[in-house]
Protein backbone atom coordinates (compact mmCIF):
# COMPACT_ATOMS: atom_id res chain seq x y z
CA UNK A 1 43.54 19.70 -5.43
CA UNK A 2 41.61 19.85 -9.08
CA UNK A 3 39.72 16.61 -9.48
CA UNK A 4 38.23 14.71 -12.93
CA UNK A 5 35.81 12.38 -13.54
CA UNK A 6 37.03 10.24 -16.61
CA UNK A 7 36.08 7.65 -18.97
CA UNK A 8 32.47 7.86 -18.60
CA UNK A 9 29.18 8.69 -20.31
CA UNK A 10 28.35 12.41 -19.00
CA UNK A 11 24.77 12.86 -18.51
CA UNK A 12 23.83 16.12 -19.48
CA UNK A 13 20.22 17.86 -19.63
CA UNK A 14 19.16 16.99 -23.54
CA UNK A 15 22.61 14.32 -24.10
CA UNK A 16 25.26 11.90 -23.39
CA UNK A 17 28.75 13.25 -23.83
CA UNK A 18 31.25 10.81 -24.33
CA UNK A 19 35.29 11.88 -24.36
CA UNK A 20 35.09 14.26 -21.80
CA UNK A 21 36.33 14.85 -18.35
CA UNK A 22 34.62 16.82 -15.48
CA UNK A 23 36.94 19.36 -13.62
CA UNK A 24 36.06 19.64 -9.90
CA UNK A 25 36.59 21.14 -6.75
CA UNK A 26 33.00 21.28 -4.44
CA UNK A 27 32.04 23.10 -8.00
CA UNK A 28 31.95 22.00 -11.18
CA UNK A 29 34.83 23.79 -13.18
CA UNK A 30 35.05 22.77 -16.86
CA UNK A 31 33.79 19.90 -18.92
CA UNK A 32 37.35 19.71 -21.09
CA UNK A 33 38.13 16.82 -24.09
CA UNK A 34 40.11 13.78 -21.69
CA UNK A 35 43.15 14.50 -24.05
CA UNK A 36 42.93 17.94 -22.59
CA UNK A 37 44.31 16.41 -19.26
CA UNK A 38 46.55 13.91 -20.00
CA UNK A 39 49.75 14.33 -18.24
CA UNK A 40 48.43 16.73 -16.02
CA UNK A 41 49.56 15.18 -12.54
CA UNK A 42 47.91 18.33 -10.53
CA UNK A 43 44.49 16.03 -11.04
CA UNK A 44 42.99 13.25 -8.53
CA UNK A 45 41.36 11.23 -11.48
CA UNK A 46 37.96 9.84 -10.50
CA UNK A 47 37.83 6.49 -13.17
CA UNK A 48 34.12 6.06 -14.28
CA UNK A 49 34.69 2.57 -15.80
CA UNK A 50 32.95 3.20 -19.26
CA UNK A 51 29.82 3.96 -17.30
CA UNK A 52 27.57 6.84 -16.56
CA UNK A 53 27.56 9.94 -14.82
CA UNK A 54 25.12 12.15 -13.91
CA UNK A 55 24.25 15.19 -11.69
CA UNK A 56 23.47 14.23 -7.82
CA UNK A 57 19.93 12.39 -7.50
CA UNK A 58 17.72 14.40 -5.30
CA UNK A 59 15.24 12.55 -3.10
CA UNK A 60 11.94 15.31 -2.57
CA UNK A 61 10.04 12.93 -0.52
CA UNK A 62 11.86 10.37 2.05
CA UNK A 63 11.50 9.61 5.95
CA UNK A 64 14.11 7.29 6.68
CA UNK A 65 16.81 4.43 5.85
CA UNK A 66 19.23 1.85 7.08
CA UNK A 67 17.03 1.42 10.52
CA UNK A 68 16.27 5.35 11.16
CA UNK A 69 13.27 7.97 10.65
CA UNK A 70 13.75 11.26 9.96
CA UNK A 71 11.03 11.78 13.39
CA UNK A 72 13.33 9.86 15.74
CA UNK A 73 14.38 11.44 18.61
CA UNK A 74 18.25 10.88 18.94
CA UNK A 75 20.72 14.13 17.99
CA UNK A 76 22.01 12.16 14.75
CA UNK A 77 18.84 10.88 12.96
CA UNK A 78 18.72 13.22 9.96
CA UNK A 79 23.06 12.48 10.07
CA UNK A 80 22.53 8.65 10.29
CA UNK A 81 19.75 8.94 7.11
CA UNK A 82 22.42 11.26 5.39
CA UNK A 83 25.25 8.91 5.25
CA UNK A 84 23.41 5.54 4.50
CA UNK A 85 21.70 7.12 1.86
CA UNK A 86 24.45 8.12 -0.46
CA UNK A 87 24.71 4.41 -1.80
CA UNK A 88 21.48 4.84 -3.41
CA UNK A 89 22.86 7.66 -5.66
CA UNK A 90 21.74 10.77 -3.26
CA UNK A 91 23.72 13.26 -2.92
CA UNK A 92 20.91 15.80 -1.43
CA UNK A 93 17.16 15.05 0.03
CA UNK A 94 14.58 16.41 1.67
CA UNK A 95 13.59 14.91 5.34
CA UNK A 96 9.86 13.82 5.41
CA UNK A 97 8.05 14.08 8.54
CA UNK A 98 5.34 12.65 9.52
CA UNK A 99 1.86 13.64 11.02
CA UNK A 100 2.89 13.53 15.30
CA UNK A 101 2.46 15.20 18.51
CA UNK A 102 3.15 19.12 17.49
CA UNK A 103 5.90 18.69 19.79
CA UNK A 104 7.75 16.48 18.25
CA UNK A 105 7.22 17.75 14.98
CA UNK A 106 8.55 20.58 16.13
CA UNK A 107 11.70 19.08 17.48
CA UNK A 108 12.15 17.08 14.36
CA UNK A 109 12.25 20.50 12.03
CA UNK A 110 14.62 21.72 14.96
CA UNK A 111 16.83 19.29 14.24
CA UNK A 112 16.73 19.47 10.51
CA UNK A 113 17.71 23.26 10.83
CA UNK A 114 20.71 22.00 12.93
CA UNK A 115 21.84 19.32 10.64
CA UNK A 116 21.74 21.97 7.49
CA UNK A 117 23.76 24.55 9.67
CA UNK A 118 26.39 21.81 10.66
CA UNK A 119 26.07 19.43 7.60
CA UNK A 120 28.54 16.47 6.90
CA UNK A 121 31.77 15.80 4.89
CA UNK A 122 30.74 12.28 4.49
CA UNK A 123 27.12 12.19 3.40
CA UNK A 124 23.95 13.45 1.23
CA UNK A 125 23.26 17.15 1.78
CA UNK A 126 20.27 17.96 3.41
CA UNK A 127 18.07 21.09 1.06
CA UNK A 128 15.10 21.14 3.96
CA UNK A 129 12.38 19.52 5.01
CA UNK A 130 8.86 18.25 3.47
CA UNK A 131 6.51 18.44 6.05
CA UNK A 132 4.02 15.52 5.33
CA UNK A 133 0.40 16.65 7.66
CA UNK A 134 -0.48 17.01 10.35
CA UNK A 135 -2.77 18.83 7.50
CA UNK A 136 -4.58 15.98 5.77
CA UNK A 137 -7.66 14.41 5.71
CA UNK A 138 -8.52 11.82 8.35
CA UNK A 139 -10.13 9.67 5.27
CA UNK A 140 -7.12 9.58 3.41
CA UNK A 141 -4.61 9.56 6.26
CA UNK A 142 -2.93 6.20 5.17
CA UNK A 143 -0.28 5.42 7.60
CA UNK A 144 -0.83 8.62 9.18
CA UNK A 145 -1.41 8.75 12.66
CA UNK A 146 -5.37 10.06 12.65
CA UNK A 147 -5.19 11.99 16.41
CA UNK A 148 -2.99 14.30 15.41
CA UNK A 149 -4.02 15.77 12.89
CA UNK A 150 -4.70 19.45 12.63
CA UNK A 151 -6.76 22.33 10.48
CA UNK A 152 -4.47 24.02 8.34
CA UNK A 153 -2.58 26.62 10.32
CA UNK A 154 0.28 28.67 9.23
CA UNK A 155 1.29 29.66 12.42
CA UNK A 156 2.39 26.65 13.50
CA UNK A 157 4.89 26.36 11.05
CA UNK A 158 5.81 29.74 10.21
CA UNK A 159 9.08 29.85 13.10
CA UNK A 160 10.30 26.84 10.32
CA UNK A 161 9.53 28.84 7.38
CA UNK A 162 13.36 29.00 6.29
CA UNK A 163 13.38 25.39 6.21
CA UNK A 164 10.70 24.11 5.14
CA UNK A 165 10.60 23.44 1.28
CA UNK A 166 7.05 21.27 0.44
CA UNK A 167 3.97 21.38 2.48
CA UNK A 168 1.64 18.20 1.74
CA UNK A 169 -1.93 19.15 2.83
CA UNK A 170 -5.40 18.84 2.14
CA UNK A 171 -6.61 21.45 0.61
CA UNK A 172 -10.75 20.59 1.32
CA UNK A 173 -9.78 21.75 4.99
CA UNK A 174 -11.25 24.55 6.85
CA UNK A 175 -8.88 27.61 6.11
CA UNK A 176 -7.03 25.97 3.36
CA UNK A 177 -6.63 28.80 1.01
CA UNK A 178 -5.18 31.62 3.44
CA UNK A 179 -2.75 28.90 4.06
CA UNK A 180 -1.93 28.31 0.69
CA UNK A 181 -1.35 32.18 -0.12
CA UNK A 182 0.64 32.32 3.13
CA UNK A 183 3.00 29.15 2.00
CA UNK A 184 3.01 30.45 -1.38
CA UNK A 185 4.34 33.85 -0.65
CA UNK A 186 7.41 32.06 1.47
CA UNK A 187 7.70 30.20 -1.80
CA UNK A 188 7.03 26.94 0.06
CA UNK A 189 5.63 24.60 -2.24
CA UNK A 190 1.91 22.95 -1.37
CA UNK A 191 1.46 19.51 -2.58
CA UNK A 192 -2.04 17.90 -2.42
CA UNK A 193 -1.99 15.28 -0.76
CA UNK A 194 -3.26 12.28 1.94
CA UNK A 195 -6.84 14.33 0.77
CA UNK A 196 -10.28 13.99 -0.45
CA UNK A 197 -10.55 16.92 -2.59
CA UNK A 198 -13.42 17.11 -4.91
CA UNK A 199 -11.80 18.36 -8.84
CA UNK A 200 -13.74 21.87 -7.66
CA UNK A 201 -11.59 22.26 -4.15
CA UNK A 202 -8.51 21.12 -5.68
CA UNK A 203 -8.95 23.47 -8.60
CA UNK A 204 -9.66 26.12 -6.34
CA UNK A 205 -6.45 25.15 -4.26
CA UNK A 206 -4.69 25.72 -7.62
CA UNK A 207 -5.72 29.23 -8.09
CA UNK A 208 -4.45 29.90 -4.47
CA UNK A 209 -1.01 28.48 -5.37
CA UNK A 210 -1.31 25.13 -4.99
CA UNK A 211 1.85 23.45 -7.47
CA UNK A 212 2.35 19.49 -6.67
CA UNK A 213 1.13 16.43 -6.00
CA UNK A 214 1.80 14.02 -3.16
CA UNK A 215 2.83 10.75 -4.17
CA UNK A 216 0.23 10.49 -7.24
CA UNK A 217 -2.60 7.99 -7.24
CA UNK A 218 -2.07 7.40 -3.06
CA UNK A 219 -3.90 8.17 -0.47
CA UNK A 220 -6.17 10.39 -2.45
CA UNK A 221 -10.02 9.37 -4.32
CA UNK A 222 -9.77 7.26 -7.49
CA UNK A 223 -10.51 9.23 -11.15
CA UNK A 224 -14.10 8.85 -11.81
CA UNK A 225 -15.47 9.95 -14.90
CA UNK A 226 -18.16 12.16 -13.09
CA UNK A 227 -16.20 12.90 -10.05
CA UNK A 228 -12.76 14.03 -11.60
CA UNK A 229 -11.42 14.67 -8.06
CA UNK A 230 -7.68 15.47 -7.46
CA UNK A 231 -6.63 13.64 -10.54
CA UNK A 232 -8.49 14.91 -12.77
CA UNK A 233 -7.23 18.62 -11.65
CA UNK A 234 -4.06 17.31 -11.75
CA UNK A 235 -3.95 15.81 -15.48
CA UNK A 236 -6.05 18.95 -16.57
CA UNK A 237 -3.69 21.93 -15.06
CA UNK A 238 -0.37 21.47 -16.82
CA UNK A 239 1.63 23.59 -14.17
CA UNK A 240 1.21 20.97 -11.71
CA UNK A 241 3.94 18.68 -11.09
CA UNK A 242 3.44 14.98 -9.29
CA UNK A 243 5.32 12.55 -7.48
CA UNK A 244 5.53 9.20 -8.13
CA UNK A 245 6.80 6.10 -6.36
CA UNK A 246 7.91 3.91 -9.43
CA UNK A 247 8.17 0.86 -7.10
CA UNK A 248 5.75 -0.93 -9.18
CA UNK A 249 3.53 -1.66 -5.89
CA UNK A 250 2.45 1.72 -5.56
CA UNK A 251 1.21 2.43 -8.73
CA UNK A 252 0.43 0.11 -11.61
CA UNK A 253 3.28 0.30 -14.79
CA UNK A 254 0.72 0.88 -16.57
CA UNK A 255 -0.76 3.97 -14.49
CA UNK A 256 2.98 5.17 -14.68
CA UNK A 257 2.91 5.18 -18.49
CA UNK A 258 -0.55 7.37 -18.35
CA UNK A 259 0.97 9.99 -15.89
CA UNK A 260 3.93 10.25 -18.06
CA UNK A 261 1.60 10.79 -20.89
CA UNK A 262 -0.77 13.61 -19.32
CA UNK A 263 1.83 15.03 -17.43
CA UNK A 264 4.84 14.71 -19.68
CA UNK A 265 8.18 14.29 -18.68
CA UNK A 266 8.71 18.28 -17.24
CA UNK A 267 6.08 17.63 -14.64
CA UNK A 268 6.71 14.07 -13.28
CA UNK A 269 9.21 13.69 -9.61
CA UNK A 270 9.90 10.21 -8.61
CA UNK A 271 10.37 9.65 -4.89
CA UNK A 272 11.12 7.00 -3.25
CA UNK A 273 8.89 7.53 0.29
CA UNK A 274 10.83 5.22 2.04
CA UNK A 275 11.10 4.26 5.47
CA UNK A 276 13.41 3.13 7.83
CA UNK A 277 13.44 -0.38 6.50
CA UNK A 278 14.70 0.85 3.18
CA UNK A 279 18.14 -0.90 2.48
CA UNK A 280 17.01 -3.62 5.44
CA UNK A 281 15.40 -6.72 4.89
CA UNK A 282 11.75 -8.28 6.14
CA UNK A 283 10.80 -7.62 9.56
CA UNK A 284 8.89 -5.56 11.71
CA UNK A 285 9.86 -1.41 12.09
CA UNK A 286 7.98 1.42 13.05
CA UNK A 287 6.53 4.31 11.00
CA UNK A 288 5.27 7.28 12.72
CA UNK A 289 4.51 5.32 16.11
CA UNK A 290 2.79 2.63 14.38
CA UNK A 291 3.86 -0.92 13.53
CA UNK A 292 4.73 -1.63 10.02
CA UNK A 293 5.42 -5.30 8.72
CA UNK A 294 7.22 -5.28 6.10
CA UNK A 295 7.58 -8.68 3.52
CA UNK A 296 8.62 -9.09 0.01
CA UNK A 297 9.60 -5.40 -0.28
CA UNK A 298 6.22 -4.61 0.71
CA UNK A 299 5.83 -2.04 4.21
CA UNK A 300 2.44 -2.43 5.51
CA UNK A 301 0.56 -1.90 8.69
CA UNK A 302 -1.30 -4.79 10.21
CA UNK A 303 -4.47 -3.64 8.33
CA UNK A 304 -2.55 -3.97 5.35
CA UNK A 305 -2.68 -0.29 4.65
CA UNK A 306 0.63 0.45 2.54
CA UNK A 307 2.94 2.13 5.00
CA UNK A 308 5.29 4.11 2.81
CA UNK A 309 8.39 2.11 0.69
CA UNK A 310 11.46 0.40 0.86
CA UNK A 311 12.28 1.82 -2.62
CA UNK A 312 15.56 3.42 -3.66
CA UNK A 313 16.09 6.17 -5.82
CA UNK A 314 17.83 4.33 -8.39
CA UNK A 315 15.80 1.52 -8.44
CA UNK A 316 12.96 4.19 -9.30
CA UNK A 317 15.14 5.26 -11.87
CA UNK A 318 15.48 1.98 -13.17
CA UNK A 319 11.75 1.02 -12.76
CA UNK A 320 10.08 3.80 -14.11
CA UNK A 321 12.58 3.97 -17.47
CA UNK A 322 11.69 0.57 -17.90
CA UNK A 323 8.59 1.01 -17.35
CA UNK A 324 8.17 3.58 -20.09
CA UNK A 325 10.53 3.16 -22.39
CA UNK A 326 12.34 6.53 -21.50
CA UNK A 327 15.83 7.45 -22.39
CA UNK A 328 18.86 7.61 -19.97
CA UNK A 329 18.83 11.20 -20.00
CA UNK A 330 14.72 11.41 -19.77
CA UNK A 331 14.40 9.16 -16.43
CA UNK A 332 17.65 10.76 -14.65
CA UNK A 333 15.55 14.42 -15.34
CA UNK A 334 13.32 13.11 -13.03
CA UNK A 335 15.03 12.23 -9.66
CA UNK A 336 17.91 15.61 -10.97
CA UNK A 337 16.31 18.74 -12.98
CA UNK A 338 13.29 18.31 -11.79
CA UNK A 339 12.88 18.01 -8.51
CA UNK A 340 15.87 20.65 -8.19
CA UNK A 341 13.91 23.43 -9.92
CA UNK A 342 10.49 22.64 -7.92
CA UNK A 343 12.35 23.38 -5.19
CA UNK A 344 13.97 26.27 -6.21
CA UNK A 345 17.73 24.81 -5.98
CA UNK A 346 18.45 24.49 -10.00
CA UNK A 347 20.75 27.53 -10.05
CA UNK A 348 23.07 25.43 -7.25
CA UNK A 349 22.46 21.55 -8.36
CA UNK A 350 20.02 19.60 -10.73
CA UNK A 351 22.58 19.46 -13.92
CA UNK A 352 25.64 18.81 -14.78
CA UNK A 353 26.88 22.72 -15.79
CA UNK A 354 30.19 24.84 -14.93
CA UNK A 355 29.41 26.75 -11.71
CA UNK A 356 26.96 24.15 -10.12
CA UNK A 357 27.51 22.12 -7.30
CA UNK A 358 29.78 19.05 -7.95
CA UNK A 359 27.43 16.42 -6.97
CA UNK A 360 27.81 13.56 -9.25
CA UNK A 361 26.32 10.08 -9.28
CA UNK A 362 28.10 6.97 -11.08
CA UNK A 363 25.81 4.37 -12.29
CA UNK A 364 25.69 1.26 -14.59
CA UNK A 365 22.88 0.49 -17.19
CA UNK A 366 21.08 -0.85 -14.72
CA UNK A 367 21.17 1.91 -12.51
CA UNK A 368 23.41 -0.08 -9.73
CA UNK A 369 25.18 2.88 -8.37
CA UNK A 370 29.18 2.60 -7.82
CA UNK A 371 30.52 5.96 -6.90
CA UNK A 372 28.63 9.08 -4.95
CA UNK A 373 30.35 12.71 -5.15
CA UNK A 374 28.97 15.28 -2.56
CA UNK A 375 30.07 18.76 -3.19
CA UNK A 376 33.30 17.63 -4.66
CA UNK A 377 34.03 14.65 -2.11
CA UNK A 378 33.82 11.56 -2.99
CA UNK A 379 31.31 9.86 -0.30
CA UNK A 380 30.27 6.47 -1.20
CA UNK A 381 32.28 4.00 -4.03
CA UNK A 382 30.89 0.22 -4.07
């Protein structure tokens, strides 16, 4: 059966269409005036309560929710992640691993592949995998576990090359630019990251291909005005994109406004970088086979070392718009559009646009999400 989305604020790429109804089977058919449809009892109607609607929030950068990581080791961890995450507005993501035994790393990206043959009817699709290390910098390895990490190697991933969608490494590593070329020309994306690149080896990564940057202003040196570092290169080279983790613990408000301002609104990905505590409360979990603590929304490990987020995607959303003063449709580019065309899924999702996906998320002005479409099914409504 045809289904519509009605009374609600359509977020599109550059506006807000109000008036309209979104036909819908696991595509997007038509965007058609509501009186178009009236009395057309062929439709499922999807109500939108006078809010808004957008295209499917895509999460680039997260290792787990609602108690599991993406590197756990039972048959439905990447399914468990997919269905809990939905009531955050996600309707596809990319599972993070995390610098591990080769072994399991290996078994983790095993299961990914299974999960995105097999997928679900009930949950967030799953677009590949962001392999986070094992090729980073023992200096900047955060919550990283330090012995295993590895010198940049492309053989090691190159059996997941079909998979694998963003490659976080640091690019001051022995052998780092025949790795770039070789990720480059599989058109996997390499993001800078958990490094301490001087401005000259991260500059240099650029020319080899080099596109993104890891959750911006972590785990990497600090801008110095005589030691621009991977900042510097960053805010200087206008093709590269950053993440950011608009939880407000992460990075400053006030940091967020600069990024925005060198980077512009094209080149800026929030993430949320969460962990399995996210939609949990206080206690104690586990990240990457350490202990993290985590307290007033805060993960960290005993040494107080931030241990990736609790955030949600539309609470980034929220934050960051806030945060910068950025419209509705500006802020929702940057968790839709964006991270859909760095990716290299924009002709499929990213937009609201006949032919596309139907992946739709249903939000209030405060970005409290109350209805998640998948593909045309209707997955999550609060």
């Amino acid at each position: 059966m045809m289904k519509a989305i009605v009374n609600a604020n359509i977020v599109l790429e550059n506006s807000i269409l109000t008036g309209y109804a979104i036909l819908f089977t696991d595509k997007i058919v038509d965007i058609v005036p509501e009186q178009d449809i009236a009395g057309h009892n062929d439709l499922e109607l999807l109500d939108g309560a006078g809010q808004y609607v957008s295209a499917g929030f895509i999460d680039t950068h997260v290792h787990g929710c609602a108690g599991v990581d993406t590197m756990d080791e039972q048959e439905d961890s990447i399914g468990h992640i997919s269905r809990h995450i939905v009531q955050t507005g996600v309707t596809a993501f990319l599972p993070t691993t995390m610098t591990m035994s080769l072994d399991r790393i290996t078994q983790t990206l095993g299961r990914i592949r299974q999960f995105m043959k097999d997928g679900l009817a009930d949950g967030a699709q799953v677009l590949g995998c962001h392999l986070e290390g094992p090729f980073i910098n023992r200096a900047y390895k955060g919550a990283q576990a330090e012995e295993y990490i590895l010198q940049p190697d492309f053989s090691l991933i190159e059996p997941f090359e079909d998979i694998i969608k963003i490659v976080t490494m640091a690019p001051e590593l022995a052998g780092s630019e025949k790795f770039i070329r070789q990720c480059v020309r599989r058109d996997i994306v390499v993001s800078v990251g958990h490094s301490a690149a001087t401005y000259e080896e991260t500059t240099a990564a650029i020319a080899a291909g080099a596109s993104h940057v890891t959750h911006i202003c972590n785990a990497m040196p600090l801008l110095n005005h005589r030691q621009p570092g991977i900042l510097g290169a960053a805010f200087e080279h206008k093709e590269m994109t950053c993440e950011l983790i608009a939880d407000n613990i992460h990075v400053h408000p006030a940091v967020q406004r600069l990024v925005l301002a060198v980077k512009g609104n094209h080149a800026v990905l929030l993430i949320t970088d969460a962990m399995r505590a996210c939609l949990l409360g206080e206690g104690e979990y586990d990240l990457g086979g350490q202990n993290v603590i985590v307290k007033q929304g805060e993960a960290r490990l005993a040494s107080g070392v931030i241990a990736g987020s609790t955030l949600t995607l539309n609470r980034a959303v929220y934050n960051f718009m806030r945060n910068t003063n950025l419209s509705i449709t500006e802020a929702v580019a940057l968790v839709t559009s964006n991270p859909a065309k760095k990716i290299g899924a924009f002709r499929q999702k990213g937009s609201i646009a006949i032919g596309k996906d139907a992946d739709f998320t249903l939000f209030n002005q405060e970005f409290d999400v109350f209805g998640t479409v998948v593909r045309g099914n209707l997955v999550y409504r609060r």
